[in-house]
N, C-alpha and C. Protein backbone atom coordinates (compact mmCIF):
# COMPACT_ATOMS: atom_id res chain seq x y z
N UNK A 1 0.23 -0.84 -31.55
CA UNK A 1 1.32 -1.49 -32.24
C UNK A 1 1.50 -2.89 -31.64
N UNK A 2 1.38 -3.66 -32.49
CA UNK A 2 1.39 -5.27 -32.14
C UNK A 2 2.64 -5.64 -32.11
N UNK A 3 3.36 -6.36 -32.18
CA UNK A 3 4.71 -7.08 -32.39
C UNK A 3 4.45 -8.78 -33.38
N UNK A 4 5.11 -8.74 -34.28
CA UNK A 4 4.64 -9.35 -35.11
C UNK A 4 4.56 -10.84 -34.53
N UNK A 5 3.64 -12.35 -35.14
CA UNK A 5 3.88 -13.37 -34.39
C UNK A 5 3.13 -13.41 -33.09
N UNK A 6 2.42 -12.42 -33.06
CA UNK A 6 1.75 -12.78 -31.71
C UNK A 6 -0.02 -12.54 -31.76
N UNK A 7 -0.38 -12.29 -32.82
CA UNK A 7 -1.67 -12.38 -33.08
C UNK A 7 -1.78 -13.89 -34.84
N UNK A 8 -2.28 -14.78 -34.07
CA UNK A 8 -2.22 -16.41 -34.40
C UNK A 8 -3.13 -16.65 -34.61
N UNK A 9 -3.48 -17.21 -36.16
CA UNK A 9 -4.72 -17.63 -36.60
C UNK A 9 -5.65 -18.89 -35.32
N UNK A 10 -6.39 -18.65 -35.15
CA UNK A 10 -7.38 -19.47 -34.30
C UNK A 10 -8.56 -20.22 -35.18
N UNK A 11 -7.58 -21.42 -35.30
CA UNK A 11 -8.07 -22.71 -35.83
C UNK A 11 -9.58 -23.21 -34.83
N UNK A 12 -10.89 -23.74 -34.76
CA UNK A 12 -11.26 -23.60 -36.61
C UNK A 12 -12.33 -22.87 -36.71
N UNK A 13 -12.34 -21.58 -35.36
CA UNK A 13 -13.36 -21.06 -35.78
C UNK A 13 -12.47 -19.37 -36.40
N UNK A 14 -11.64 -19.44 -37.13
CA UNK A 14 -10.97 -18.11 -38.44
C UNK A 14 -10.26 -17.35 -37.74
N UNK A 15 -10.89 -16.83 -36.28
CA UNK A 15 -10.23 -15.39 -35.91
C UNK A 15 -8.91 -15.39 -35.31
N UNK A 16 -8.72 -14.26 -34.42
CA UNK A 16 -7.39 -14.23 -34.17
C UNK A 16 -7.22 -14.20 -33.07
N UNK A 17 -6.11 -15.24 -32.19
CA UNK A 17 -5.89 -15.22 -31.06
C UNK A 17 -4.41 -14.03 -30.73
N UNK A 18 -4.65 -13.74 -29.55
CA UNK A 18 -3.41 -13.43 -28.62
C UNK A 18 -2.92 -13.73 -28.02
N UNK A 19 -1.61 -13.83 -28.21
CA UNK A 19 -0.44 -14.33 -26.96
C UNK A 19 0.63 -13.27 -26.65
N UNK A 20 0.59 -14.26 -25.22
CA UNK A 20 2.44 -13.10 -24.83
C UNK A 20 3.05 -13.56 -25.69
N UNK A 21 4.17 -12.32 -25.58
CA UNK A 21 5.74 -12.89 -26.66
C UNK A 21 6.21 -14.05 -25.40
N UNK A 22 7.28 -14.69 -26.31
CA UNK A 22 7.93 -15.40 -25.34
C UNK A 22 8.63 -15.19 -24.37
N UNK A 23 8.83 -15.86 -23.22
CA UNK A 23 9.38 -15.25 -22.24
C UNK A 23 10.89 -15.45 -22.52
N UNK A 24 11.85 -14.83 -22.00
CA UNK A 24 13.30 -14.98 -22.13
C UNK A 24 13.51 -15.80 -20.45
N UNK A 25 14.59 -16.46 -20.57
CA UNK A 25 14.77 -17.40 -19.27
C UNK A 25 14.52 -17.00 -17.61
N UNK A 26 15.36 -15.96 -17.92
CA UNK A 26 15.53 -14.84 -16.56
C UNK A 26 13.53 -14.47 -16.65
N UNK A 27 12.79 -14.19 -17.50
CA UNK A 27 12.04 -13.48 -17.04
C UNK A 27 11.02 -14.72 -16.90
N UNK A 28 10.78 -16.06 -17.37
CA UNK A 28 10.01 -17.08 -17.19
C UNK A 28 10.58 -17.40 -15.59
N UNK A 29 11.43 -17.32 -15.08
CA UNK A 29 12.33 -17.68 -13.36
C UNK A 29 11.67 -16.80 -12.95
N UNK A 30 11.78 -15.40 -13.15
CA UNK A 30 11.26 -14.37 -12.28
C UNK A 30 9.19 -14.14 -12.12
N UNK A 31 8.52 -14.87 -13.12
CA UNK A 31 7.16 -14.96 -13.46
C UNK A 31 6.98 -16.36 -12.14
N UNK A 32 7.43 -17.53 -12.72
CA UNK A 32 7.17 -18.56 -11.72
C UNK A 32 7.42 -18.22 -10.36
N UNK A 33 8.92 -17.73 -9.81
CA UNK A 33 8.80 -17.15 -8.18
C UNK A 33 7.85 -16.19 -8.04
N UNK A 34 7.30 -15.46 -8.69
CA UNK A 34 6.57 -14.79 -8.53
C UNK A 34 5.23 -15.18 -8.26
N UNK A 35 5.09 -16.12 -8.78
CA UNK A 35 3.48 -16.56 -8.97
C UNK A 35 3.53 -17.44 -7.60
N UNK A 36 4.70 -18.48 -7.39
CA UNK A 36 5.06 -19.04 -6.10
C UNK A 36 5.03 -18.06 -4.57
N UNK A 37 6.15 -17.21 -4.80
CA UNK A 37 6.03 -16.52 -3.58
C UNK A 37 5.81 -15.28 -3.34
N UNK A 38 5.39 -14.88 -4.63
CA UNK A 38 4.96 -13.20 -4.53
C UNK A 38 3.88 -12.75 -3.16
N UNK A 39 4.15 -11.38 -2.65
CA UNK A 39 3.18 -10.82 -2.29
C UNK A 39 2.05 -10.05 -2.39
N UNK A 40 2.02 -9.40 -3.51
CA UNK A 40 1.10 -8.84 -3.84
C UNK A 40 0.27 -9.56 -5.28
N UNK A 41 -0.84 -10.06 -4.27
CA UNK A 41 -1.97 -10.61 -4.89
C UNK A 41 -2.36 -9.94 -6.51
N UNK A 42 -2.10 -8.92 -6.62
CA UNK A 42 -2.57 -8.31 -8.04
C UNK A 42 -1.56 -8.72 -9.20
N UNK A 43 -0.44 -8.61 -8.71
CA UNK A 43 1.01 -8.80 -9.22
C UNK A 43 1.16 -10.14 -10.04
N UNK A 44 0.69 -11.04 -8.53
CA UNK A 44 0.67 -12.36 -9.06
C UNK A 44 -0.44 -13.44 -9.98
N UNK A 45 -1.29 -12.45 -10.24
CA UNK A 45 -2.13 -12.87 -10.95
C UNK A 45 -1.97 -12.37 -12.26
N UNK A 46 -1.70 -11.39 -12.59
CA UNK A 46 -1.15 -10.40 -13.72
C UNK A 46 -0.38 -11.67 -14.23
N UNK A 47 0.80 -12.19 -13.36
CA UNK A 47 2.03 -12.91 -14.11
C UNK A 47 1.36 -14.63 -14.05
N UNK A 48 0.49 -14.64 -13.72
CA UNK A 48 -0.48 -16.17 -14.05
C UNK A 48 -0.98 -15.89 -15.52
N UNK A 49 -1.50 -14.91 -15.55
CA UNK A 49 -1.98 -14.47 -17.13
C UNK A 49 -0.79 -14.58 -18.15
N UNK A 50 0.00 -13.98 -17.64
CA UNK A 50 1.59 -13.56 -18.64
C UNK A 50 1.75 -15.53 -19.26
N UNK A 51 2.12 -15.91 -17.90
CA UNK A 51 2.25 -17.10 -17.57
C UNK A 51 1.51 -18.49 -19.28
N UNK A 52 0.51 -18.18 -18.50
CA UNK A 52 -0.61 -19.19 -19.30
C UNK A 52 -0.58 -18.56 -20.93
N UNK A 53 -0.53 -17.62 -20.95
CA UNK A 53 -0.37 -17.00 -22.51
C UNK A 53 0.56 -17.14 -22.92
N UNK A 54 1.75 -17.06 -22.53
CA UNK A 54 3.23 -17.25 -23.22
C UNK A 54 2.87 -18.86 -23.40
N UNK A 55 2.17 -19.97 -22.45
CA UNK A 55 2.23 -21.27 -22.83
C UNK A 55 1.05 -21.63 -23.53
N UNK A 56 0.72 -20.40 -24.35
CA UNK A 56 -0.10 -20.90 -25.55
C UNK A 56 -1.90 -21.17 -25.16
N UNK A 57 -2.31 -20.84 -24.18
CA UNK A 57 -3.55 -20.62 -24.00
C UNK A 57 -4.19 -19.80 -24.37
N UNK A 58 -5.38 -19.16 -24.54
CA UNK A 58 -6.10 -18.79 -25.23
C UNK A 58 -6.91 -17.76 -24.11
N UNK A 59 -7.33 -16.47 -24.29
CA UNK A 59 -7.67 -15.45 -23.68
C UNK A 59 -8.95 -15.63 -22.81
N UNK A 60 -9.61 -16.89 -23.90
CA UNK A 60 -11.17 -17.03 -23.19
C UNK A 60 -10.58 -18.17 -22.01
N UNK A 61 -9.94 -19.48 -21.85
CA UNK A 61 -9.34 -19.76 -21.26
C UNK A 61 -8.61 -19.55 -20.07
N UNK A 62 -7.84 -18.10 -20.30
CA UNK A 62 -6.82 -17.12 -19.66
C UNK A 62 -8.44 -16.91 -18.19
N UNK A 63 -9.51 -16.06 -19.05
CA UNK A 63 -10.57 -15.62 -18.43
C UNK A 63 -10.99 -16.53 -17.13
N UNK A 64 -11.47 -17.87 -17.94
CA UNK A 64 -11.94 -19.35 -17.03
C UNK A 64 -11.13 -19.16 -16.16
N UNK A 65 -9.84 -19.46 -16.56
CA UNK A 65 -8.69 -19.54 -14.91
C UNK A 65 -8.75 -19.19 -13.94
N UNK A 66 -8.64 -17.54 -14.01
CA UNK A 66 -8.13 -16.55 -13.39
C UNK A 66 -9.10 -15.44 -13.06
N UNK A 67 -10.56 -15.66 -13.56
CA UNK A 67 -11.80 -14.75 -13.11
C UNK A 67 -11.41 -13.57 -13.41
N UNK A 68 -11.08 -13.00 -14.64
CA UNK A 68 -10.56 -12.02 -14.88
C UNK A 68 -10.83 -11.77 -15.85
N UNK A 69 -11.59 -10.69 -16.69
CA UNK A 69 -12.55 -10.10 -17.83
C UNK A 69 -11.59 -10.48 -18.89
N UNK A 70 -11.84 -10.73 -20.36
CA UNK A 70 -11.12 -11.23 -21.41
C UNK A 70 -10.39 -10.00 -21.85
N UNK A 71 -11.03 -8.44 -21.76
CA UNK A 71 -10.49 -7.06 -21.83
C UNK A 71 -9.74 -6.80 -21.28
N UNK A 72 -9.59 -7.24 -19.60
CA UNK A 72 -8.41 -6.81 -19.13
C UNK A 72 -7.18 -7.98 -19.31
N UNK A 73 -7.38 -9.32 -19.32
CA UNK A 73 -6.35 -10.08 -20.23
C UNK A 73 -5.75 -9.63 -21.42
N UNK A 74 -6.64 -9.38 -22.55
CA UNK A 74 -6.04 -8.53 -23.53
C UNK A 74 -4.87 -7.52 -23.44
N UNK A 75 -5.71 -6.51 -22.59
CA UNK A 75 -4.64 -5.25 -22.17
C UNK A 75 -3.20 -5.84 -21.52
N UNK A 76 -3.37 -6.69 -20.58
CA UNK A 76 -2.09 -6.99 -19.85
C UNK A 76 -0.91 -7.34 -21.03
N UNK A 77 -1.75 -8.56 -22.10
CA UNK A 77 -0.66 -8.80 -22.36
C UNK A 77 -0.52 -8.14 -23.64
N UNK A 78 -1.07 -7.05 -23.99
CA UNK A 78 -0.38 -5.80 -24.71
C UNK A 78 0.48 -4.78 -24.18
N UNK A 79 0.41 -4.55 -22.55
CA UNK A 79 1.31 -4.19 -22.01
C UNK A 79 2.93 -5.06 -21.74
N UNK A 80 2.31 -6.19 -21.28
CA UNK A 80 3.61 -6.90 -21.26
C UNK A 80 4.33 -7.18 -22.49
N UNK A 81 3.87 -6.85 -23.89
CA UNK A 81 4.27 -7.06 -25.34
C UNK A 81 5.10 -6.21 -25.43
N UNK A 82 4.46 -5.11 -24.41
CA UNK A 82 5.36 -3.66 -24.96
C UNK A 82 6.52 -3.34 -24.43
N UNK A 83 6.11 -3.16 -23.33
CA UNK A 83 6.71 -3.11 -22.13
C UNK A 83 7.53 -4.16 -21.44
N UNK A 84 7.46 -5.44 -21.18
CA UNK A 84 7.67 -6.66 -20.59
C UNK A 84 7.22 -6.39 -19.00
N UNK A 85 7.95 -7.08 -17.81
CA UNK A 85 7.23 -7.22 -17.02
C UNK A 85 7.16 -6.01 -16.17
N UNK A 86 8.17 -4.87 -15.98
CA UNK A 86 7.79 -3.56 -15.40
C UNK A 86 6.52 -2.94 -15.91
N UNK A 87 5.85 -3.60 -16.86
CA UNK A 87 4.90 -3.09 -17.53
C UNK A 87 3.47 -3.14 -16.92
N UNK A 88 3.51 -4.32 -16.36
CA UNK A 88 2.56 -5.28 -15.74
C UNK A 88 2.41 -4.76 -14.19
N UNK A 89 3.61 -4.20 -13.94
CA UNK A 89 3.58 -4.16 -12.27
C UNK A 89 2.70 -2.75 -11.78
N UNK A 90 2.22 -3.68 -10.75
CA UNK A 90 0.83 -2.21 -10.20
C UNK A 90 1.77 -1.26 -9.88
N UNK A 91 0.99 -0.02 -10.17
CA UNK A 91 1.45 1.12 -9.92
C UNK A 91 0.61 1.41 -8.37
N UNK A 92 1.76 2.19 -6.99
CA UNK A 92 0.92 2.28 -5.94
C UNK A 92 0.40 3.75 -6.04
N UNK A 93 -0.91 3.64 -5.41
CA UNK A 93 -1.01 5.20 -5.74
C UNK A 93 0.25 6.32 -4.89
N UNK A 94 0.08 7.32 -5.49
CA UNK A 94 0.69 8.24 -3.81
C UNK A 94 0.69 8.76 -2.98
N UNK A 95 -0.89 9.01 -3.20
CA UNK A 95 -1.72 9.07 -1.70
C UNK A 95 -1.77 11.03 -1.57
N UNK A 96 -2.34 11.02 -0.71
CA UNK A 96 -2.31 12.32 -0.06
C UNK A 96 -0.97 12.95 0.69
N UNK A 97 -0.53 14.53 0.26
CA UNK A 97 0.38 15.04 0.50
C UNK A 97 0.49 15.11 2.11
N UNK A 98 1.54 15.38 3.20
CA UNK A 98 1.15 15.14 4.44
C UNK A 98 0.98 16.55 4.73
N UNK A 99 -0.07 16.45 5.56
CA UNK A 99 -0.47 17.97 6.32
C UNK A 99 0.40 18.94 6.84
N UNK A 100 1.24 17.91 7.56
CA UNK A 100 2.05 18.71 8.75
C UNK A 100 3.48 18.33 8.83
N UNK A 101 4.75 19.10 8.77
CA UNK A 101 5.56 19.10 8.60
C UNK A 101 5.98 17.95 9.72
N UNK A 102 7.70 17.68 9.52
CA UNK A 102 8.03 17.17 10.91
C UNK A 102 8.03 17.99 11.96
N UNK A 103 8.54 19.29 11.61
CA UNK A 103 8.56 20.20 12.77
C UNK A 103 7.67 20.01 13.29
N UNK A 104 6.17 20.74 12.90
CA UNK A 104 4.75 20.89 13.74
C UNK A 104 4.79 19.41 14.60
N UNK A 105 5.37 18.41 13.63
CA UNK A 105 4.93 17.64 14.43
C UNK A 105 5.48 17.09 15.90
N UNK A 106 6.69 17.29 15.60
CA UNK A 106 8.02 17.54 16.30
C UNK A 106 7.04 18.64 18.01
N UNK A 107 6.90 19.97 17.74
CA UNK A 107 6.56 20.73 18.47
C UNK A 107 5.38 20.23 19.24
N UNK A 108 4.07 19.60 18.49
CA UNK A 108 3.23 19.12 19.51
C UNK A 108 3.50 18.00 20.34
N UNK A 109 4.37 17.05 19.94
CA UNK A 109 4.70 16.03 20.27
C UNK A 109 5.50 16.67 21.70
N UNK A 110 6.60 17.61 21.68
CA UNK A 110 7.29 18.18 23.01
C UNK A 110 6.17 18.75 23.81
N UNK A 111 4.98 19.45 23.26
CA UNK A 111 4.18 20.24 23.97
C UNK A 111 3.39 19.15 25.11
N UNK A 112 3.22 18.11 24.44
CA UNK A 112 2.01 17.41 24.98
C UNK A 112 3.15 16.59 25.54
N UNK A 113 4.38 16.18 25.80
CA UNK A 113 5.04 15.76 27.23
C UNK A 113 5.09 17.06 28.38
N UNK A 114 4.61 18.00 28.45
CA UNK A 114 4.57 19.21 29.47
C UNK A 114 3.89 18.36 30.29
N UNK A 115 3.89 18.37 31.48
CA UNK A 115 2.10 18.16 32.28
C UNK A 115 1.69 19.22 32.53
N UNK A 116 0.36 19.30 32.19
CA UNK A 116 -0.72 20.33 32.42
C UNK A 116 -0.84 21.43 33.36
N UNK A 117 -0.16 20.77 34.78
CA UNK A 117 -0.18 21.43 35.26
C UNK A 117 0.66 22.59 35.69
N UNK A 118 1.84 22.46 34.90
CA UNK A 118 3.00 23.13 35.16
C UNK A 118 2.85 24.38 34.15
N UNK A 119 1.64 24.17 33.03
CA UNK A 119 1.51 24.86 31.89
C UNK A 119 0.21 26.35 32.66
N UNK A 120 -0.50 25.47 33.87
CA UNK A 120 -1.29 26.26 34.71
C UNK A 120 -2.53 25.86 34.04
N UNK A 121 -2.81 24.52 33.87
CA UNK A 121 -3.63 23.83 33.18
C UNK A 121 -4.20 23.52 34.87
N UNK A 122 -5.93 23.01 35.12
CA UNK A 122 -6.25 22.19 36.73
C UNK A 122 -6.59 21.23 36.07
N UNK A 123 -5.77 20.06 35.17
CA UNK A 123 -6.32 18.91 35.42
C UNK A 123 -4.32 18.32 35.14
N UNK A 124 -4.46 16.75 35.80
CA UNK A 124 -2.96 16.56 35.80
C UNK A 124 -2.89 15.55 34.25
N UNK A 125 -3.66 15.41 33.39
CA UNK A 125 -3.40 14.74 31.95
C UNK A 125 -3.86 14.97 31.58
N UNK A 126 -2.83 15.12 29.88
CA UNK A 126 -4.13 15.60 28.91
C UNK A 126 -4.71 14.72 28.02
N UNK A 127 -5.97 14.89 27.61
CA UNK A 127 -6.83 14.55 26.77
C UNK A 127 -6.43 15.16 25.32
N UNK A 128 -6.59 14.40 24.38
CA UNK A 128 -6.84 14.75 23.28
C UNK A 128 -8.04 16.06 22.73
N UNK A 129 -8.90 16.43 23.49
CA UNK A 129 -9.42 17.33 23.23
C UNK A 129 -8.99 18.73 23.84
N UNK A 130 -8.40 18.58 25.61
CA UNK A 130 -7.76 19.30 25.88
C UNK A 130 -6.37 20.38 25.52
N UNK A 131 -5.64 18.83 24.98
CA UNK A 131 -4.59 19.66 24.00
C UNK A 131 -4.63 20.22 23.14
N UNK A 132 -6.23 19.52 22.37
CA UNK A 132 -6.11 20.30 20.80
C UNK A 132 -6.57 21.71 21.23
N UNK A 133 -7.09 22.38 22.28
CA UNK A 133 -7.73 23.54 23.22
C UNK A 133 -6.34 24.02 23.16
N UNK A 134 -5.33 23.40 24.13
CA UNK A 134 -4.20 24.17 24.45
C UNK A 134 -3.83 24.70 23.25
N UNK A 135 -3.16 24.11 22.40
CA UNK A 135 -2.29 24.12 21.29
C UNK A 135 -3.29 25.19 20.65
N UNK A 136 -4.10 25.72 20.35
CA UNK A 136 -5.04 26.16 19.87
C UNK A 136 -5.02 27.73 20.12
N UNK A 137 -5.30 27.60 21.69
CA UNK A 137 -4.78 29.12 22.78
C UNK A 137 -3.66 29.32 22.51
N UNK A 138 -2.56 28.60 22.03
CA UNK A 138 -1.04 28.74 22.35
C UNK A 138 -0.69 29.54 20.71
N UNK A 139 -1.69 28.92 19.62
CA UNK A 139 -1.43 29.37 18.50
C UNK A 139 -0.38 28.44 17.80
N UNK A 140 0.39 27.10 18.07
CA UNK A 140 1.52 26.54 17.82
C UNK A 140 1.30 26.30 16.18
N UNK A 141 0.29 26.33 16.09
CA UNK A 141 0.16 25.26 14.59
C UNK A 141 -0.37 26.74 13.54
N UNK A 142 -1.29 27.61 14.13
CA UNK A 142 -1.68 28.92 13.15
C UNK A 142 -3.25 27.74 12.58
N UNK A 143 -3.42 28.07 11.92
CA UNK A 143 -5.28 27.30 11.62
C UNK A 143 -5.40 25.82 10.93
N UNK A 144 -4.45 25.39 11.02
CA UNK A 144 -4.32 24.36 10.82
C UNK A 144 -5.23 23.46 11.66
N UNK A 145 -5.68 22.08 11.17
CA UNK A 145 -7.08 21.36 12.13
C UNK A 145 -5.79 20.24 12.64
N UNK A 146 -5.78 20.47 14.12
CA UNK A 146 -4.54 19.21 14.59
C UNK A 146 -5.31 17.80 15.14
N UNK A 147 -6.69 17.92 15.04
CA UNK A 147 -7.21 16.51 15.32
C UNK A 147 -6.67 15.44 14.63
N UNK A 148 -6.24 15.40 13.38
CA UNK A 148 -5.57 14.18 12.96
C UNK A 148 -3.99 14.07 13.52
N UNK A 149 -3.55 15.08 13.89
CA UNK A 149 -2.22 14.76 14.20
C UNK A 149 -2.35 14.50 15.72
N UNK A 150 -3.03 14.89 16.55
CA UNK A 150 -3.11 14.50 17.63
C UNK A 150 -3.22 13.17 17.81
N UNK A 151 -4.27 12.64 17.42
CA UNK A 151 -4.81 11.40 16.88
C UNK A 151 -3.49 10.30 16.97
N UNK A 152 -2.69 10.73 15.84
CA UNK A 152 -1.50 9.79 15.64
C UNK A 152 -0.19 9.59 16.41
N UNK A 153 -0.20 11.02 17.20
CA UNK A 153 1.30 11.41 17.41
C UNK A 153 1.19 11.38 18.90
N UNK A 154 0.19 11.90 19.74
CA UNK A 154 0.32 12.16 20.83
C UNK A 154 0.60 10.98 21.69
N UNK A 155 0.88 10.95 22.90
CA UNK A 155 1.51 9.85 23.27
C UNK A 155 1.01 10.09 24.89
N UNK A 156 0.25 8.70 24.97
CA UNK A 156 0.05 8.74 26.72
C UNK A 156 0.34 8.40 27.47
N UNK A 157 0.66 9.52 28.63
CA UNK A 157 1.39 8.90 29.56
C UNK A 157 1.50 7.48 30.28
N UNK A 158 2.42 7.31 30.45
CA UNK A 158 2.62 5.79 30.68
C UNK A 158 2.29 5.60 32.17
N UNK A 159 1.39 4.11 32.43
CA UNK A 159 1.34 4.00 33.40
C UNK A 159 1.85 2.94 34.17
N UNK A 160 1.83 2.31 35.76
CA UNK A 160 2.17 1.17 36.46
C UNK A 160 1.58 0.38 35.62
N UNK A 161 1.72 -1.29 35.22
CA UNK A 161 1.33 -2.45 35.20
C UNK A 161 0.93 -2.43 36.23
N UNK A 162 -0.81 -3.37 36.27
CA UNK A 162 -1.56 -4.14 37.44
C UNK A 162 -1.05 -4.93 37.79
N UNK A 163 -1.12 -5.00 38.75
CA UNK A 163 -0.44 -6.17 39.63
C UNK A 163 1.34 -6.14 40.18
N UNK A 164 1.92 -4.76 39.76
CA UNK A 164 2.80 -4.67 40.05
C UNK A 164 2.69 -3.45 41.43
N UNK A 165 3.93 -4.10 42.38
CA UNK A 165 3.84 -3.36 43.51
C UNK A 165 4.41 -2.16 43.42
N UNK A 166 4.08 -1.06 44.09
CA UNK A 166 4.87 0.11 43.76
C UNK A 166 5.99 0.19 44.68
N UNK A 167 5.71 -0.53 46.23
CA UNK A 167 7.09 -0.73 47.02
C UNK A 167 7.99 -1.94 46.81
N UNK A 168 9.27 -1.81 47.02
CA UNK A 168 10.04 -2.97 46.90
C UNK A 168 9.75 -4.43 47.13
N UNK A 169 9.76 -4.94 46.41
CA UNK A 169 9.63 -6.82 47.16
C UNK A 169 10.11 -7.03 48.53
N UNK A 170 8.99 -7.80 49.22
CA UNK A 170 9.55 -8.28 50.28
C UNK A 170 10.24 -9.08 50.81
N UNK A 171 10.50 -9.03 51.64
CA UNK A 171 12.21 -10.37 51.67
C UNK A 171 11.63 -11.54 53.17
C-alpha cells in the first residue's frame, strides 16, 4: 500500500520515482539531530536516506550517497511511508536467554570468597578450574556447565600494589 503522491512521474526517462512523504517539523528537527549527533551508525544513515528523499532526490542518487543497495532504499522509505520514523529504527536483537539465575549466581559468587583452605581444600587460592571442581563435588549448581559463569563472576582475590610497603612509613 503506497500513500498517494509519492510515487512521481520521472521526467524524461517515463518511470516512476519514490519519495518519502513529507516530513512534519518536529520530525525533519528530530532526522537532522539525528543525523548530527546520533549514535547508532545504522540509525543515522537510515535517516540520511529519509533525509535526501523527503528533499526530492532520487533512489539511484539516494544509492551514490550513502553506499546503500537501491532495494534497501526502497524498503526504508516504504517503511518510513508507513510507519514514520519508529519504523525505520533498528530493532536490537534479544540475544540469548541467561543461563543462570541471580541466585546460582549469587551462591557461587559467596562460595568462591571461602578460602580453600578452610573448605579443607591444600592450596590457599582458587583457580577457576579448581572451583569449577569444587562447586561440582559440592553439587551447588546440579549439571549445569559453570565455566561461563565462573568466567564472569568470580572474583580474585585482591592483592598488595608493588611498590607498596607492607610496614608503616618511616619517620
Amino acid at each position: 500500500m503506497l500513500l498517494e503522491g509519492l510515487l512521481l512521474p520521472c521526467w524524461p526517462w517515463g518511470g516512476m520515482c519514490l519519495y518519502a512523504r513529507p516530513l512534519s517539523e518536529a520530525e525533519g528537527r528530530l532526522v537532522r539531530c539525528e543525523i548530527r549527533h546520533g549514535r547508532d551508525a545504522v540509525y543515522v544513515k537510515r535517516c540520511q536516506v529519509i533525509l535526501a528523499s523527503a528533499q526530492g532526490m532520487r533512489v539511484k542518487e539516494i544509492a551514490k550517497l550513502t553506499l546503500l543497495s537501491e532495494y534497501h532504499i526502497r524498503e526504508l522509505i516504504h517503511s518510513f511511508n508507513q510507519g514514520g520514523l519508529p519504523a525505520i529504527k533498528p530493532r536490537k536483537p534479544r540475544g540469548r536467554d541467561p543461563v543462570f539465575t541471580d541466585e546460582e549466581r549469587a551462591t557461587i559468587a559467596e562460595f568462591a570468597r571461602i578460602p580453600p583452605k578452610v573448605l579443607g581444600y591444600p592450596f590457599n587460592a582458587w583457580s577457576l578450574s579448581k572451583l569449577k571442581t569444587a562447586v561440582e563435588e559440592r553439587k551447588l549448581l546440579g549439571r549445569k556447565s559453570i565455566k561461563t559463569l565462573l568466567w564472569h563472576s568470580a572474583t580474585a582475590p585482591t592483592t598488595p600494589a608493588w611498590g607498596r610497603s607492607q610496614r608503616s612509613s618511616r619517620d
